[in-house]
Protein backbone atom coordinates (compact mmCIF):
# COMPACT_ATOMS: atom_id res chain seq x y z
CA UNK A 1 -32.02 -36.31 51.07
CA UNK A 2 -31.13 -38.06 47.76
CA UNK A 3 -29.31 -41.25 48.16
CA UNK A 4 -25.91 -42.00 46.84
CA UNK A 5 -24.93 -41.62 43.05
CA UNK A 6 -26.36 -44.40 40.91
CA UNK A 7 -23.94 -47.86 40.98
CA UNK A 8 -22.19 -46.45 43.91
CA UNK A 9 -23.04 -48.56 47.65
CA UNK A 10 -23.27 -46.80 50.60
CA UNK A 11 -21.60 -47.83 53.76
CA UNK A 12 -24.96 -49.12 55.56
CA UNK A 13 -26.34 -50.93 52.78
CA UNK A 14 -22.53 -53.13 52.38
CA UNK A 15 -22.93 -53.64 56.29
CA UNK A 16 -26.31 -55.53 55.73
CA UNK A 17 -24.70 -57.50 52.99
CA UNK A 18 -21.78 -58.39 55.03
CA UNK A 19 -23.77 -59.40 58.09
CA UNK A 20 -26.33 -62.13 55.32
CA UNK A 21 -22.51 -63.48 54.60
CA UNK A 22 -21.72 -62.12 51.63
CA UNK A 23 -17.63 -61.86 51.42
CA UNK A 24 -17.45 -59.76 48.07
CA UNK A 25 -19.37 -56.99 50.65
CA UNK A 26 -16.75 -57.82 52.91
CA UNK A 27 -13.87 -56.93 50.77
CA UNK A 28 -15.81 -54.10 49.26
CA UNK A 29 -16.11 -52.70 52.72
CA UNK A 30 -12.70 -53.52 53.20
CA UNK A 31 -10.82 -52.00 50.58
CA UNK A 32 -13.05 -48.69 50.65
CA UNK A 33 -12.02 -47.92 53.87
CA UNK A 34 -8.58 -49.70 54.11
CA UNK A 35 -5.77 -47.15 52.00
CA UNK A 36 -6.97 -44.23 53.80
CA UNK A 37 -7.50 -45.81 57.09
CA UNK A 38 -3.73 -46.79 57.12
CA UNK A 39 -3.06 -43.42 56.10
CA UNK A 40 -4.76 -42.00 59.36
CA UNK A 41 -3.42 -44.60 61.64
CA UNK A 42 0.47 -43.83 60.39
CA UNK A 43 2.11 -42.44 63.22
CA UNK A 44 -0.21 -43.23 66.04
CA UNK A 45 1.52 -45.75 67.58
CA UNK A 46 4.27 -44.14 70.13
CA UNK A 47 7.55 -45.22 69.39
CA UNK A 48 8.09 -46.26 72.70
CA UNK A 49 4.95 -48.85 72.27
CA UNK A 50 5.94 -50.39 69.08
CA UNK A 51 7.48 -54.02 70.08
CA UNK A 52 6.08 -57.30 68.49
CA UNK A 53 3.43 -55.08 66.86
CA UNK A 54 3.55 -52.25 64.46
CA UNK A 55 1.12 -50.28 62.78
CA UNK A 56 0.19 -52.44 60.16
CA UNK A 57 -0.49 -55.64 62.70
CA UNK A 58 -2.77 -53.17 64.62
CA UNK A 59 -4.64 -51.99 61.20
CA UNK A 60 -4.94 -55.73 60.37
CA UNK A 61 -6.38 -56.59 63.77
CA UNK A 62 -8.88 -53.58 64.05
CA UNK A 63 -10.37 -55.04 60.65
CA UNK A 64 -10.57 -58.32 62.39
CA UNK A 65 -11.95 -57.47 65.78
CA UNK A 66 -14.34 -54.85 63.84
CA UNK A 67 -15.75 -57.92 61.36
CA UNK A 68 -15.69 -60.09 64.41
CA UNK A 69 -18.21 -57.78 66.44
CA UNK A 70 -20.13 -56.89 63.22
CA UNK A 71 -23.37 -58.46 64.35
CA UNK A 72 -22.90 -56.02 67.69
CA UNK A 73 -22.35 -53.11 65.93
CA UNK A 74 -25.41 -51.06 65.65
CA UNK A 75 -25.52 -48.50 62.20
CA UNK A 76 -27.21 -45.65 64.00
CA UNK A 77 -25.29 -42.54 61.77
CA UNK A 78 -23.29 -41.85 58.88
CA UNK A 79 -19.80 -42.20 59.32
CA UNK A 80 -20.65 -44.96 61.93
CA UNK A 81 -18.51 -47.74 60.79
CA UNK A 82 -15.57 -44.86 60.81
CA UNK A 83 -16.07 -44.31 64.21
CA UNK A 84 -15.79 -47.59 64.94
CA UNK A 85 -12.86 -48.04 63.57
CA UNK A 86 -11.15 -45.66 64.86
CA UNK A 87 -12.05 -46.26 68.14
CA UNK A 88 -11.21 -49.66 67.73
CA UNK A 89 -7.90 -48.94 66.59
CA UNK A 90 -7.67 -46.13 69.17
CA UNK A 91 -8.06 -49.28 72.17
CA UNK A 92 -5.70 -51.17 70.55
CA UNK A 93 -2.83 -48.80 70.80
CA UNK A 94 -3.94 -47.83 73.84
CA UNK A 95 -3.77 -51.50 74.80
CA UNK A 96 -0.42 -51.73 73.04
CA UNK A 97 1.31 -48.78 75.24
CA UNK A 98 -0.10 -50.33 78.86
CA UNK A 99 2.05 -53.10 77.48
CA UNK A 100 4.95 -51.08 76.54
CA UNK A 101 4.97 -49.44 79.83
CA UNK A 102 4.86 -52.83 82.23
CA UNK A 103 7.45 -54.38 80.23
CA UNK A 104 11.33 -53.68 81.39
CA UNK A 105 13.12 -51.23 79.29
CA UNK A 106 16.74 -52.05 78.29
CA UNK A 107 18.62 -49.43 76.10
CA UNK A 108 22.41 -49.73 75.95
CA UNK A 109 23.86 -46.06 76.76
CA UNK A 110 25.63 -43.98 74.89
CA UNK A 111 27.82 -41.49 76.53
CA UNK A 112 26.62 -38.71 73.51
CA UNK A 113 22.85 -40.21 73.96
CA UNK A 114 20.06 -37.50 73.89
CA UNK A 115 16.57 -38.38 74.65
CA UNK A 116 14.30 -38.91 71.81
CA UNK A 117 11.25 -38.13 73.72
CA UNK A 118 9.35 -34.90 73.82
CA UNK A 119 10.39 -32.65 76.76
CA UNK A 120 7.55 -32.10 79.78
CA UNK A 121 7.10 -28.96 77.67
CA UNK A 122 6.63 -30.30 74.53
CA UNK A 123 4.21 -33.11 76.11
CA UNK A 124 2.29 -29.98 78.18
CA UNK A 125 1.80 -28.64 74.65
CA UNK A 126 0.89 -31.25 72.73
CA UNK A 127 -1.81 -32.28 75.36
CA UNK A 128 -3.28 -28.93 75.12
CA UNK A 129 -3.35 -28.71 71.43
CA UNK A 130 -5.18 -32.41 71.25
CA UNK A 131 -7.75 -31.32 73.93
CA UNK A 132 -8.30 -27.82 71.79
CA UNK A 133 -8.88 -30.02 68.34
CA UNK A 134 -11.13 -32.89 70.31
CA UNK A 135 -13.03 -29.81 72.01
CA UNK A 136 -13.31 -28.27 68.62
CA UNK A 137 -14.53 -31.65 66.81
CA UNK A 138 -17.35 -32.18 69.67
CA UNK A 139 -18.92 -28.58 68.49
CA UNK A 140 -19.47 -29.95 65.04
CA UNK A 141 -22.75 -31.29 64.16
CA UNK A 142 -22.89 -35.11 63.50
CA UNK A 143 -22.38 -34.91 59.54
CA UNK A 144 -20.15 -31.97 59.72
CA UNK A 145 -17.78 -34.09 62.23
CA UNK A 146 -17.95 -37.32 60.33
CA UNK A 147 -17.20 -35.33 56.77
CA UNK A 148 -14.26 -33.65 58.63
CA UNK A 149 -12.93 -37.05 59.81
CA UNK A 150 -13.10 -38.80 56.43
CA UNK A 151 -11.79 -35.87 54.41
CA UNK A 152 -8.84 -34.44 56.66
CA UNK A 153 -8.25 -37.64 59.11
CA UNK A 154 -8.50 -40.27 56.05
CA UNK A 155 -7.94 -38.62 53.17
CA UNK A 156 -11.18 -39.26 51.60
CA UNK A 157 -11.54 -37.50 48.53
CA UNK A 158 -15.14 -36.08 47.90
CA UNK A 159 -16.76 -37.62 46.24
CA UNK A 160 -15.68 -41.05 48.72
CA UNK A 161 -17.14 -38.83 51.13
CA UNK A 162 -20.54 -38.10 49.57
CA UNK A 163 -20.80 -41.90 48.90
CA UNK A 164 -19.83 -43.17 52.28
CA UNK A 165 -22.42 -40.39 54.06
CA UNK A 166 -25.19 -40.85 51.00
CA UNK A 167 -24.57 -37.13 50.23
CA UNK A 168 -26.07 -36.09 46.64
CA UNK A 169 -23.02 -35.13 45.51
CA UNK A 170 -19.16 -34.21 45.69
CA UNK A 171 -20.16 -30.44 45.63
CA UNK A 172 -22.07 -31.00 48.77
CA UNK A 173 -19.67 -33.08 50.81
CA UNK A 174 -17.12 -30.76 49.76
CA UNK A 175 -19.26 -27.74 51.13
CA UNK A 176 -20.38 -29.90 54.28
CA UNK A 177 -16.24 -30.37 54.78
CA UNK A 178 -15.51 -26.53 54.48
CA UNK A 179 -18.34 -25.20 57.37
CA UNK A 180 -16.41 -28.13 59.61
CA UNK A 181 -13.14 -26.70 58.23
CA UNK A 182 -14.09 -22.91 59.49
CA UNK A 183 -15.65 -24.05 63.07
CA UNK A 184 -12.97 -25.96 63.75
CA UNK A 185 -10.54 -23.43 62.68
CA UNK A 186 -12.53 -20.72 65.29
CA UNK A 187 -13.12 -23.36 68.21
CA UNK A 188 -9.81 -24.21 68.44
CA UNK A 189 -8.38 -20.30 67.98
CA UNK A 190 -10.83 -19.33 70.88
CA UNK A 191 -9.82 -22.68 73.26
CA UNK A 192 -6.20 -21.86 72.74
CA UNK A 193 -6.44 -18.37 72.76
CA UNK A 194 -9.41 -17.26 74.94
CA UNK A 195 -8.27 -13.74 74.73
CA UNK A 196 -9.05 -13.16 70.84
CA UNK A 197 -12.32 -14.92 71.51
């Protein structure tokens, strides 16, 4: 496979620079990944867990904790340091709702006050939907997944994804992106609707 356009740094080869100690890596690494990676953690913080933290202390501390634990973090794929990330981030709102959920709730009421939370319906379909994409993105292969995840969970554009996975080009990230886009698309038709499959 050809590397990555000439002048442009891969992911893997910033991560060796970072660990030697070189801070320009660091904020290389930082800023490549940091727009988008705000863009796909908008939203995921429940309501109901959002207290002394929002979303942005939780991006800021992921990037902390994740350059922390660099020298831990093992650079076995493409799309690696995305997964770690997000499953970084992931733990930390995960961490941030255990809170929400020990600490006392007190809402004045209202007399007209309707709930703002989802309905035991809406929460039975919501669950099901989330298991049908995370069963879906399992059935990718590796680079298909970690394409997928950059393009339609981070809003990379292309050609940021060719560069982050060392892809040739744009063309072929983009193509790599469209296969995930179709199995997806049919794994998570057949888990929510076994009867067409």
């Amino acid at each position: 496979m050809a590397g990555p356009p000439s002048g442009l740094e891969t992911t893997q080869s910033l991560l060796i620079k970072v660990r030697g100690g070189d801070e320009a890596a660091r904020r290389r690494l930082y800023e490549r990944y940091m727009v988008s990676f705000r863009r796909w953690a908008h939203g995921r913080l429940p309501s109901c867990a959002r207290g002394m933290k929002d979303t942005d202390d939780l991006i800021s501390e992921t990037f902390v904790r994740v350059f922390h634990r660099l020298d831990g973090f093992q650079y076995r794929r493409s799309g690696g340091f995305l997964a770690y990330l997000r499953t970084t981030y992931r733990n930390l709102v995960k961490d941030e709702f255990e809170k929400s959920r020990r600490a006392p709730q007190f809402v004045p009421l209202d007399g007209d006050l309707q709930s703002r939370e989802p309905s035991q319906l809406q929460r039975i379909l919501a669950d099901e939907l989330l298991a049908a994409y995370e069963s879906a993105l399992a059935r990718l292969t590796m680079p298909q997944r970690e394409a997928f995840l950059m393009r339609i969970e981070l809003g990379f554009s292309h050609a940021q994804v060719a560069e982050a996975l060392g892809s040739p080009s744009w063309q072929a990230a983009h193509m790599l992106v469209q296969r995930a886009l179709v199995r997806m698309a049919l794994a998570m038709r057949k888990a929510l609707h076994p009867e067409f499959g």
